[in-house]
N, C-alpha and C. Protein backbone atom coordinates (compact mmCIF):
# COMPACT_ATOMS: atom_id res chain seq x y z
N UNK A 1 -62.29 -102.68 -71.15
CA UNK A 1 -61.02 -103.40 -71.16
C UNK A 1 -60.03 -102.69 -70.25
N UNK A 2 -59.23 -102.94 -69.29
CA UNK A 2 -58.37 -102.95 -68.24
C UNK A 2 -57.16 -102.40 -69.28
N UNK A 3 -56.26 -101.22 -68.60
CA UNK A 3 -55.34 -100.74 -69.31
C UNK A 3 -54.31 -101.70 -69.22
N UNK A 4 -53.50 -101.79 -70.16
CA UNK A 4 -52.66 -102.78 -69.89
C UNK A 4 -51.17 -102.18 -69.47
N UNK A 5 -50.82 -102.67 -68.10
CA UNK A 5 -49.48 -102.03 -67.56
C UNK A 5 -48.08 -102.35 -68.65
N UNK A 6 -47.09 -100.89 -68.42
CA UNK A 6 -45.94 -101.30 -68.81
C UNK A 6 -45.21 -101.82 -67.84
N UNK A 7 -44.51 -102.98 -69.19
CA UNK A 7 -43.99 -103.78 -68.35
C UNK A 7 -42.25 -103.77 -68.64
N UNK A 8 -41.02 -102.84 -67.29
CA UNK A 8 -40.10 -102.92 -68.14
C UNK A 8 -39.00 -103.71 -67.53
N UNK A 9 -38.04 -103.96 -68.04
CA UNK A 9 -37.47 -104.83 -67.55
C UNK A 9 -35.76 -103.97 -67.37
N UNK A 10 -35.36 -104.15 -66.41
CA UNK A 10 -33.79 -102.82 -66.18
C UNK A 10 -32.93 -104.08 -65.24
N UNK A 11 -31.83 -103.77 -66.49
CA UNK A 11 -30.72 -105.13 -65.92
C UNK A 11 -29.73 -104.13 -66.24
N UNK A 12 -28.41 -104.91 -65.77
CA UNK A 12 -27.33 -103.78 -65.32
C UNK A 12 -26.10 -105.40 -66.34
N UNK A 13 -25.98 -105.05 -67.41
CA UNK A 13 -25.22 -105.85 -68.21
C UNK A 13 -23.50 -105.57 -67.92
N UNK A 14 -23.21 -106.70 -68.13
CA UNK A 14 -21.62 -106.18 -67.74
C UNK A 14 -21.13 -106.42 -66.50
N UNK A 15 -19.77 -105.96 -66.40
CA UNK A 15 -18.99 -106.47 -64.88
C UNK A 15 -19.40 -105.35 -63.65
N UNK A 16 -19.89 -104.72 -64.15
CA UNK A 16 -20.47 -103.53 -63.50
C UNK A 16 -21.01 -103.57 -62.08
N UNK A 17 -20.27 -103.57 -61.15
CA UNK A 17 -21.37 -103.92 -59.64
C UNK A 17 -21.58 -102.71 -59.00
N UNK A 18 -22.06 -101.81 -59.05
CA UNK A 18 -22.96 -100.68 -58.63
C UNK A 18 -24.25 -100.66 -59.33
N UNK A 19 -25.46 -100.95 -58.40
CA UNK A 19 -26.32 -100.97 -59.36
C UNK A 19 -27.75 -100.28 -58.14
N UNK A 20 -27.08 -98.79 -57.35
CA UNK A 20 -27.95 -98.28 -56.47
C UNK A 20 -28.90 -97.56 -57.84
N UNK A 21 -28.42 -96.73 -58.50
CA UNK A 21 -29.04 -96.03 -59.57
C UNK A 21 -29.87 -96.93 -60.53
N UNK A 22 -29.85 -98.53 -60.80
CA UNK A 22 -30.89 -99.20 -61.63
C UNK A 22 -31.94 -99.24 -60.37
N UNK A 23 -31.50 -99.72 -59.14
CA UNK A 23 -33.01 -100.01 -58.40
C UNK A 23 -33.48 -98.75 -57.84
N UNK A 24 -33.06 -97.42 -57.60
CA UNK A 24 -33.42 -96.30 -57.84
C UNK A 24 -35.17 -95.71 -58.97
N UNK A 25 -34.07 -96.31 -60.16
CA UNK A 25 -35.19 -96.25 -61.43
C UNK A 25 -36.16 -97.31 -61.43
N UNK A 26 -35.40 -98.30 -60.93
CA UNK A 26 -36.73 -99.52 -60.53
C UNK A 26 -37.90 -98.99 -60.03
N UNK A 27 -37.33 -98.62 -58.72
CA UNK A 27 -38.92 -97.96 -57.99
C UNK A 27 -39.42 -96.62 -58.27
N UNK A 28 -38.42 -95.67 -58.89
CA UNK A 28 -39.68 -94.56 -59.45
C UNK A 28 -40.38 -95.55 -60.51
N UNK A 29 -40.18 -96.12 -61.32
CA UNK A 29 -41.05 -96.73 -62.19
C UNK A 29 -42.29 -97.43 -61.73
N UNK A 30 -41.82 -98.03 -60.78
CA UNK A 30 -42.87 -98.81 -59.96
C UNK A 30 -44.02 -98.12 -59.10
N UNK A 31 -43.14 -96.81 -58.66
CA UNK A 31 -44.25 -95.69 -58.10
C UNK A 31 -45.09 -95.29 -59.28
N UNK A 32 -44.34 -95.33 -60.28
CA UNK A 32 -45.22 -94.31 -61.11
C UNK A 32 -46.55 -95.66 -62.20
N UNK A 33 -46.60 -97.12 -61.38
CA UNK A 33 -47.55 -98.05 -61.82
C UNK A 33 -47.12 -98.63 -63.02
N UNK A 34 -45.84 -98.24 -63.14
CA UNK A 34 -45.25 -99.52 -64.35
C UNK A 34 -44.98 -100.86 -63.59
N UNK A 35 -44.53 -102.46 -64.17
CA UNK A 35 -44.32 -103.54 -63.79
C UNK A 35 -43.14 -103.65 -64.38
N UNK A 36 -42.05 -103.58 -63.32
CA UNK A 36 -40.56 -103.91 -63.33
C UNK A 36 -40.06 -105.19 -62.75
N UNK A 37 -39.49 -105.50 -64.04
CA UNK A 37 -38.51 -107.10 -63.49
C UNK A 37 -37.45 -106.54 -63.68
N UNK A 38 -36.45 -106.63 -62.55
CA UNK A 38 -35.30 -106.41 -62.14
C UNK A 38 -34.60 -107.81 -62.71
N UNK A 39 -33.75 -107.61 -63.18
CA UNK A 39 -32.77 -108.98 -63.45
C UNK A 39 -31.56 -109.10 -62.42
N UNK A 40 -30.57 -107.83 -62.14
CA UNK A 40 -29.57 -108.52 -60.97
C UNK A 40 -28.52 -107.97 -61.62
N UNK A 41 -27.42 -107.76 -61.08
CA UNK A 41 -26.04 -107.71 -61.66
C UNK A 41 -25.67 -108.60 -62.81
N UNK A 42 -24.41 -108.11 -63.22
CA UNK A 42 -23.35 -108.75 -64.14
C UNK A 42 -24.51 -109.79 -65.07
N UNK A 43 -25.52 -109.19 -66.01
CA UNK A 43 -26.26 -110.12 -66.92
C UNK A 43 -25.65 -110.21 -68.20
N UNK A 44 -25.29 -110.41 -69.06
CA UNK A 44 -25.34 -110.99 -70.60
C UNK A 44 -26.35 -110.26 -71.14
N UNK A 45 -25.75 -110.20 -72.27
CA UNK A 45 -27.06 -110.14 -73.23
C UNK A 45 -27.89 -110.54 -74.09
N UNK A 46 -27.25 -111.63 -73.62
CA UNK A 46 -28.61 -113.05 -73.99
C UNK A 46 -29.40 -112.95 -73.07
N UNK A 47 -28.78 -113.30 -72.06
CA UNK A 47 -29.54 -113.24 -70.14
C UNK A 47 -30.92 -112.07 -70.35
N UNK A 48 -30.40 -111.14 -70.76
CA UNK A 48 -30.92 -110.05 -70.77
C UNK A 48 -32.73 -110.19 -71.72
N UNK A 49 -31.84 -110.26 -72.96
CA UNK A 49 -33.14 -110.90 -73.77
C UNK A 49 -33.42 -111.34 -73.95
N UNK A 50 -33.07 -112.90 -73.14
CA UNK A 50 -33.97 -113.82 -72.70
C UNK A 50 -34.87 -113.62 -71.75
N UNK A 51 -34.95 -113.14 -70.89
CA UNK A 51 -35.51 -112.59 -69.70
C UNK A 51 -36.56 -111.59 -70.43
N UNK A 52 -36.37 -110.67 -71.40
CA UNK A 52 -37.54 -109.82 -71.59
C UNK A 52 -38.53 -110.73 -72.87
N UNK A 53 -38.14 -111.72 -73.33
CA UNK A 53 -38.87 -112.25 -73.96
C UNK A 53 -39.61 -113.37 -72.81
N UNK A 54 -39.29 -113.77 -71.95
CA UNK A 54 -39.97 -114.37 -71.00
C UNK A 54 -40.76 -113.76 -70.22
N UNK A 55 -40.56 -112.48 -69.81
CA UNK A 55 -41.53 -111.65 -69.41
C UNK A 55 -42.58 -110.35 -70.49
N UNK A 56 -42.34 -110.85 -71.53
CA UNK A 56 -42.89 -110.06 -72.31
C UNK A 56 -43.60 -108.23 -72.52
N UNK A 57 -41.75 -108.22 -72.35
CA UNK A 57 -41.77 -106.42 -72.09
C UNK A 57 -42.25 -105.79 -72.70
N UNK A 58 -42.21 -104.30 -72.69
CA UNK A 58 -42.60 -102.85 -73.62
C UNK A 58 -40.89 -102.58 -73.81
N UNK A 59 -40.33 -102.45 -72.86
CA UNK A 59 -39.31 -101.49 -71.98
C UNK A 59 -37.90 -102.59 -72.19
N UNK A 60 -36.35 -102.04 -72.31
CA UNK A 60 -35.60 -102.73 -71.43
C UNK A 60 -34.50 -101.42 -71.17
N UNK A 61 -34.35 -101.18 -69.96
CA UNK A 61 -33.53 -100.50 -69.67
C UNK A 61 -32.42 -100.86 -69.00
N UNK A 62 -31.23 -100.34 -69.80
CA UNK A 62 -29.90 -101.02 -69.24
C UNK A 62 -29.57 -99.66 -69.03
N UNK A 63 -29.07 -100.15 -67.22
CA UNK A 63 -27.81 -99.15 -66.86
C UNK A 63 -26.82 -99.98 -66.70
N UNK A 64 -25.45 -98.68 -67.45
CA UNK A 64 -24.49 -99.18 -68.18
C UNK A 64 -23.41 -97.94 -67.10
N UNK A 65 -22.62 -98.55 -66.41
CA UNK A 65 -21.73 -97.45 -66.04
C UNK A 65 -20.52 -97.91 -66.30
N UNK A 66 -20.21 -99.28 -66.62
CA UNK A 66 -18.90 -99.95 -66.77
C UNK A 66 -17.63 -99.48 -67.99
N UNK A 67 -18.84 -98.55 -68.95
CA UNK A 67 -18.21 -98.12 -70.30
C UNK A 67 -17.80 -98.89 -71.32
N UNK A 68 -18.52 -100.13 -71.52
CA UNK A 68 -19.01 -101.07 -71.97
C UNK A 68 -20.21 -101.13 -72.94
N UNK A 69 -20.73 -100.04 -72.92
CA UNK A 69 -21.88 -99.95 -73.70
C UNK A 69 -22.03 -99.85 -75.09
N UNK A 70 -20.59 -99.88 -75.90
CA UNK A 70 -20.55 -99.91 -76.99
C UNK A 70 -20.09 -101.28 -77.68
N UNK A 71 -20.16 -102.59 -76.48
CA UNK A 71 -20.17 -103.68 -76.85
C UNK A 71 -21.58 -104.23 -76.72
N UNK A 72 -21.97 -104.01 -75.42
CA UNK A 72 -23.43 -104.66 -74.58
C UNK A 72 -24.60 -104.18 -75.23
N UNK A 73 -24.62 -103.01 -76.02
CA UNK A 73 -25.77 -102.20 -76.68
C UNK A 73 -25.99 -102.77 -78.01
N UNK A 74 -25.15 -102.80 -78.65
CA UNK A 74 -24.97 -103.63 -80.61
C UNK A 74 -25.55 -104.94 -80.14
N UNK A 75 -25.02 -105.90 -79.17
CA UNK A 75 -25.42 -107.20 -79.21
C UNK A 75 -26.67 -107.49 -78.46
N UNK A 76 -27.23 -106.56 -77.31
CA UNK A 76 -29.06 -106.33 -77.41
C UNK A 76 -29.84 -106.14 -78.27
N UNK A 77 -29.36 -105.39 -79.13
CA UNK A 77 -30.05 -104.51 -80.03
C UNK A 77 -30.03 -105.85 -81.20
N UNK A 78 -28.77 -106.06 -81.23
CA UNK A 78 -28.89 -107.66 -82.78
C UNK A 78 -29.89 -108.65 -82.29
N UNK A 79 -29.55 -109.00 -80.92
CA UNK A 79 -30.85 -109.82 -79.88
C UNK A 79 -32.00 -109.78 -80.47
N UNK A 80 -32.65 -108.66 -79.79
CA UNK A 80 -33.85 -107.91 -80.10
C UNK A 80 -34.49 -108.33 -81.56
N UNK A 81 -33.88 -107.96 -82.22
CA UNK A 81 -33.86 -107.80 -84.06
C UNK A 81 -34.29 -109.69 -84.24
N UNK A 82 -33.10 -110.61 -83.86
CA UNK A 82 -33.35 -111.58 -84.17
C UNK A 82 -34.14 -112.32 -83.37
N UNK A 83 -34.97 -112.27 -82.38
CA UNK A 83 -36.51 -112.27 -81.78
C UNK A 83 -37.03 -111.90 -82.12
N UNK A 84 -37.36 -110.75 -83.06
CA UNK A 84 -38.56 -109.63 -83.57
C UNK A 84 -39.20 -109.13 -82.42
N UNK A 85 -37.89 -109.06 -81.87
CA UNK A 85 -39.07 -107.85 -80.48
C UNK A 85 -38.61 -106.06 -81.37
N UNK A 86 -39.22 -105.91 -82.41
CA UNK A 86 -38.63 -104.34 -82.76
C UNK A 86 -40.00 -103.79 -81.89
N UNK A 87 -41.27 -104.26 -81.31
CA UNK A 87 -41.70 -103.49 -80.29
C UNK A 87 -41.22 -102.75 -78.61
N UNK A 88 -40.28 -103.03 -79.19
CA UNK A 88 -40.05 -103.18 -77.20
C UNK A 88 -38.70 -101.88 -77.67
N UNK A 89 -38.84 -100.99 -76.82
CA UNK A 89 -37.85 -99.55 -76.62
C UNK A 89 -37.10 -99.99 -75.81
N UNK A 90 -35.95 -99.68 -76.37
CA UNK A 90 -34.50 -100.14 -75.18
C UNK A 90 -34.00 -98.29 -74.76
N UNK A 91 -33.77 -98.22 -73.52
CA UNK A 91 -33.21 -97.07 -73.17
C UNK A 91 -32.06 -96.96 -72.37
N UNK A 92 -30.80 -96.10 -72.27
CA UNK A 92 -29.91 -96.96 -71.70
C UNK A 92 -29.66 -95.39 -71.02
N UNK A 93 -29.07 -96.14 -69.44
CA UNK A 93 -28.73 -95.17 -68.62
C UNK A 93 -27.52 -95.37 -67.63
N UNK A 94 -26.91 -94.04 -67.52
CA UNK A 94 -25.48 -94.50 -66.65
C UNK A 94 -24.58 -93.52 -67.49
N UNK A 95 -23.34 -94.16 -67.28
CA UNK A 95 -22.30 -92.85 -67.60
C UNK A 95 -21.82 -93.29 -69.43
N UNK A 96 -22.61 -92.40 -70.44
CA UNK A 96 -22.44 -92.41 -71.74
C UNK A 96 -21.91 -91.32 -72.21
N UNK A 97 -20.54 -91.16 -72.56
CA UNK A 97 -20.28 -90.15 -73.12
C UNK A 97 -21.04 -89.64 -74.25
N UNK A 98 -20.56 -88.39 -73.94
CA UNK A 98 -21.80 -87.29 -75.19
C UNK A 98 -21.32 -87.89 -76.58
N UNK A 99 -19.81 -88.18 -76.93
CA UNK A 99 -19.71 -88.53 -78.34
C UNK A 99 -20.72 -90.01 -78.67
N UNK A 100 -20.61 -90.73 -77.96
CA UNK A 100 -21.34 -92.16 -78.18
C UNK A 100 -23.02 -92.32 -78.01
N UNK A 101 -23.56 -91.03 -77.62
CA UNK A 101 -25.17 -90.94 -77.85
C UNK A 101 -25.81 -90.99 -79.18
N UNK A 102 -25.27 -90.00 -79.99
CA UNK A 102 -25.42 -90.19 -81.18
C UNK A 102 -25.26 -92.01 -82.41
N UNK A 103 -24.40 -92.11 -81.71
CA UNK A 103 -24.18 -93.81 -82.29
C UNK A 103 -25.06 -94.41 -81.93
N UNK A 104 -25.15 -94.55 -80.74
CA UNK A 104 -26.25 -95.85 -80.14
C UNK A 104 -27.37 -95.48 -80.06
N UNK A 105 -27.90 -94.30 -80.65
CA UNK A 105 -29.82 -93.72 -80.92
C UNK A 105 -29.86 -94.13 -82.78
N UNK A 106 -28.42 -94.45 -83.23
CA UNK A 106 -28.56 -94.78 -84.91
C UNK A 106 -28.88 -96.53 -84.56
N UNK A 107 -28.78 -96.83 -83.55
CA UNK A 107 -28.38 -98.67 -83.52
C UNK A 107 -29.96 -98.75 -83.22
N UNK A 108 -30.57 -97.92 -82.63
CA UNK A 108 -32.09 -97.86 -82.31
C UNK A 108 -32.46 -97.66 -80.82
N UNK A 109 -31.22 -97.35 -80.23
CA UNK A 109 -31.97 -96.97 -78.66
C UNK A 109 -32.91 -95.41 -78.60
N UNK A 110 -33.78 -95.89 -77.93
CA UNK A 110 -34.65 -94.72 -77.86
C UNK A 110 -34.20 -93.84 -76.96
N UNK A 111 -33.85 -93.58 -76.27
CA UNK A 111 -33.04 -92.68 -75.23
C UNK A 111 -31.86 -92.14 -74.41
N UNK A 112 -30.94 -91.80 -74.39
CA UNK A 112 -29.78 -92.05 -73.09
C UNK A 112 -30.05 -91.34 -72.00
N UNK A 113 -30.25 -91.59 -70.97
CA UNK A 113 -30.22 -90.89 -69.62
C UNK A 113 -28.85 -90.71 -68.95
N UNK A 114 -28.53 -89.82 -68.66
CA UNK A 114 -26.93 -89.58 -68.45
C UNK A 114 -27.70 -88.80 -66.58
N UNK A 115 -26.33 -89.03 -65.77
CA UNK A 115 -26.17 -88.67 -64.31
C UNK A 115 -27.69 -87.38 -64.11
N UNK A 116 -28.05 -87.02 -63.32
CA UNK A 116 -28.66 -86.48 -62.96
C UNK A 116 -30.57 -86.30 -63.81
N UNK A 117 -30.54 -86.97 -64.33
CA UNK A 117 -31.95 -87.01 -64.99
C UNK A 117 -32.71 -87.18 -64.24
N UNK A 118 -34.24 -85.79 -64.28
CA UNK A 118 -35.23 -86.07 -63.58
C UNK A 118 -35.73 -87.63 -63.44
N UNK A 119 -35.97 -88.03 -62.49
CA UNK A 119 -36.83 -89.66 -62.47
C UNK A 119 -38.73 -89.21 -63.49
N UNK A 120 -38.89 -87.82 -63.64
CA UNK A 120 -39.97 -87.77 -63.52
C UNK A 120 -39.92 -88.38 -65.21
N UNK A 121 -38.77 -87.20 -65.87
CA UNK A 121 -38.56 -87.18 -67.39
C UNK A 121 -38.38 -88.42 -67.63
N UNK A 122 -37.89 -88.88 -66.74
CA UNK A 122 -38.00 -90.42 -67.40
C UNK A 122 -39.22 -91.52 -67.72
N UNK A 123 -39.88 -91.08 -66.76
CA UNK A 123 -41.20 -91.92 -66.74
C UNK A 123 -42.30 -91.29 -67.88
N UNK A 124 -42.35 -89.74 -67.93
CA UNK A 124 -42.96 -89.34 -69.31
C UNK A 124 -42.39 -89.96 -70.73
N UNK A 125 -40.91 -90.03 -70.39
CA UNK A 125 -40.63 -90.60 -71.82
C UNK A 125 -41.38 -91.79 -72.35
N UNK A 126 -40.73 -92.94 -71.10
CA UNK A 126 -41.51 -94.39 -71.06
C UNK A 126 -42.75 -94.10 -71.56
N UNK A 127 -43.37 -93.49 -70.63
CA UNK A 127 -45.30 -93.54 -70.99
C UNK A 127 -45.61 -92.73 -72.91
N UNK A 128 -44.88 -91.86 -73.01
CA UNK A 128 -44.84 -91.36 -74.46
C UNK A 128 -44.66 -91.99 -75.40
N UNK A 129 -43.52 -92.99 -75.22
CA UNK A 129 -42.93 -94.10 -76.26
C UNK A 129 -43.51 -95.46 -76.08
N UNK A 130 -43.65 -96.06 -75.49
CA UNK A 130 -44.02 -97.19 -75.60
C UNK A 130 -44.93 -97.64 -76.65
N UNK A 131 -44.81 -98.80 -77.32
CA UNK A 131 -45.61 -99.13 -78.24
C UNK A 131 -46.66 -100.45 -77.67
N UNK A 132 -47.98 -100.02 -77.43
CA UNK A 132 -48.91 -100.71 -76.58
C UNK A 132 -49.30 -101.77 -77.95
N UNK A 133 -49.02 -102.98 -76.98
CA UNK A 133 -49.48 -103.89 -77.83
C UNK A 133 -51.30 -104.71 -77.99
N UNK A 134 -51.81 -104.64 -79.26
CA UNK A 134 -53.48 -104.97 -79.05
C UNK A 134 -53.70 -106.61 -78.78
N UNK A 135 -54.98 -106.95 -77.84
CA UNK A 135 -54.87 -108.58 -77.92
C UNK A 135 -55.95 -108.11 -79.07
N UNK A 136 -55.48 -109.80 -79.95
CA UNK A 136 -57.16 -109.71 -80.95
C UNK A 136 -58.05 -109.96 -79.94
N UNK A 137 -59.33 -109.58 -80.21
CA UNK A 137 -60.44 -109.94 -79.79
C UNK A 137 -61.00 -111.53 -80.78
N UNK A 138 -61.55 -112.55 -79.90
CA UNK A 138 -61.32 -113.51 -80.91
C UNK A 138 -63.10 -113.11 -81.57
N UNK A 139 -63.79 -113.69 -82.50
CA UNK A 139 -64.80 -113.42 -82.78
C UNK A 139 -65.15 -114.16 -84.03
């Protein structure tokens, strides 16, 4: 059976238009043989998880630099919940103050990546966490 690629999905939620550092992480991810759907600027977070339920992620990584993330993160995360995607690891990256990490790893984000994070640490995390999903075998 063929490994099955992660698949993550990194949208940049919010009014936020700098988004060199999401397609940055786009392509180390992509170097490192994950399958990234890029969504685009200024998404929603419906947009958002609509899009990873249409592409049927592992992954969603939001970079967040707008300082916004303590609106855009609760209402992914309620998203998420009311899809039953609790498989899929949300990780959020960009400028998070140190007091607000602690909050939003209680809401269920698996990670914050703050300015200067190895690209490498990041991709071990991904590959560490992810929760691989089984097809039945029919029989």
């Amino acid at each position: 059976m063929a490994e099955q690629k992660i698949r993550v999905l990194v949208a940049k939620p919010g009014l936020d238009g700098h988004d060199r550092g999401a397609k940055v992480i786009a392509r180390a991810l992509r170097d490192a043989g994950m399958e990234v759907i890029y969504t685009g600027l200024r998404q929603t977070p419906e947009m958002i998880v609509n899009a990873a339920v249409q592409e049927d992620v592992n992954v969603i990584g939001l970079s967040i630099l707008s300082g916004a993330h303590n609106a855009i993160v609760p209402r992914v995360m309620d998203l998420l919940k009311q899809n039953k995607m609790d498989d899929v690891i949300v990780v959020v990256g960009g400028i998070i103050p140190d007091q607000d990490v602690e909050k939003l790893k209680k809401m269920g984000v698996a990670a914050i990546f703050q300015p200067g994070t190895a690209m490498d640490a990041i991709v071990q995390f991904i590959k560490a966490n992810i929760k691989i999903r089984t097809v039945p075998t029919a029989g």
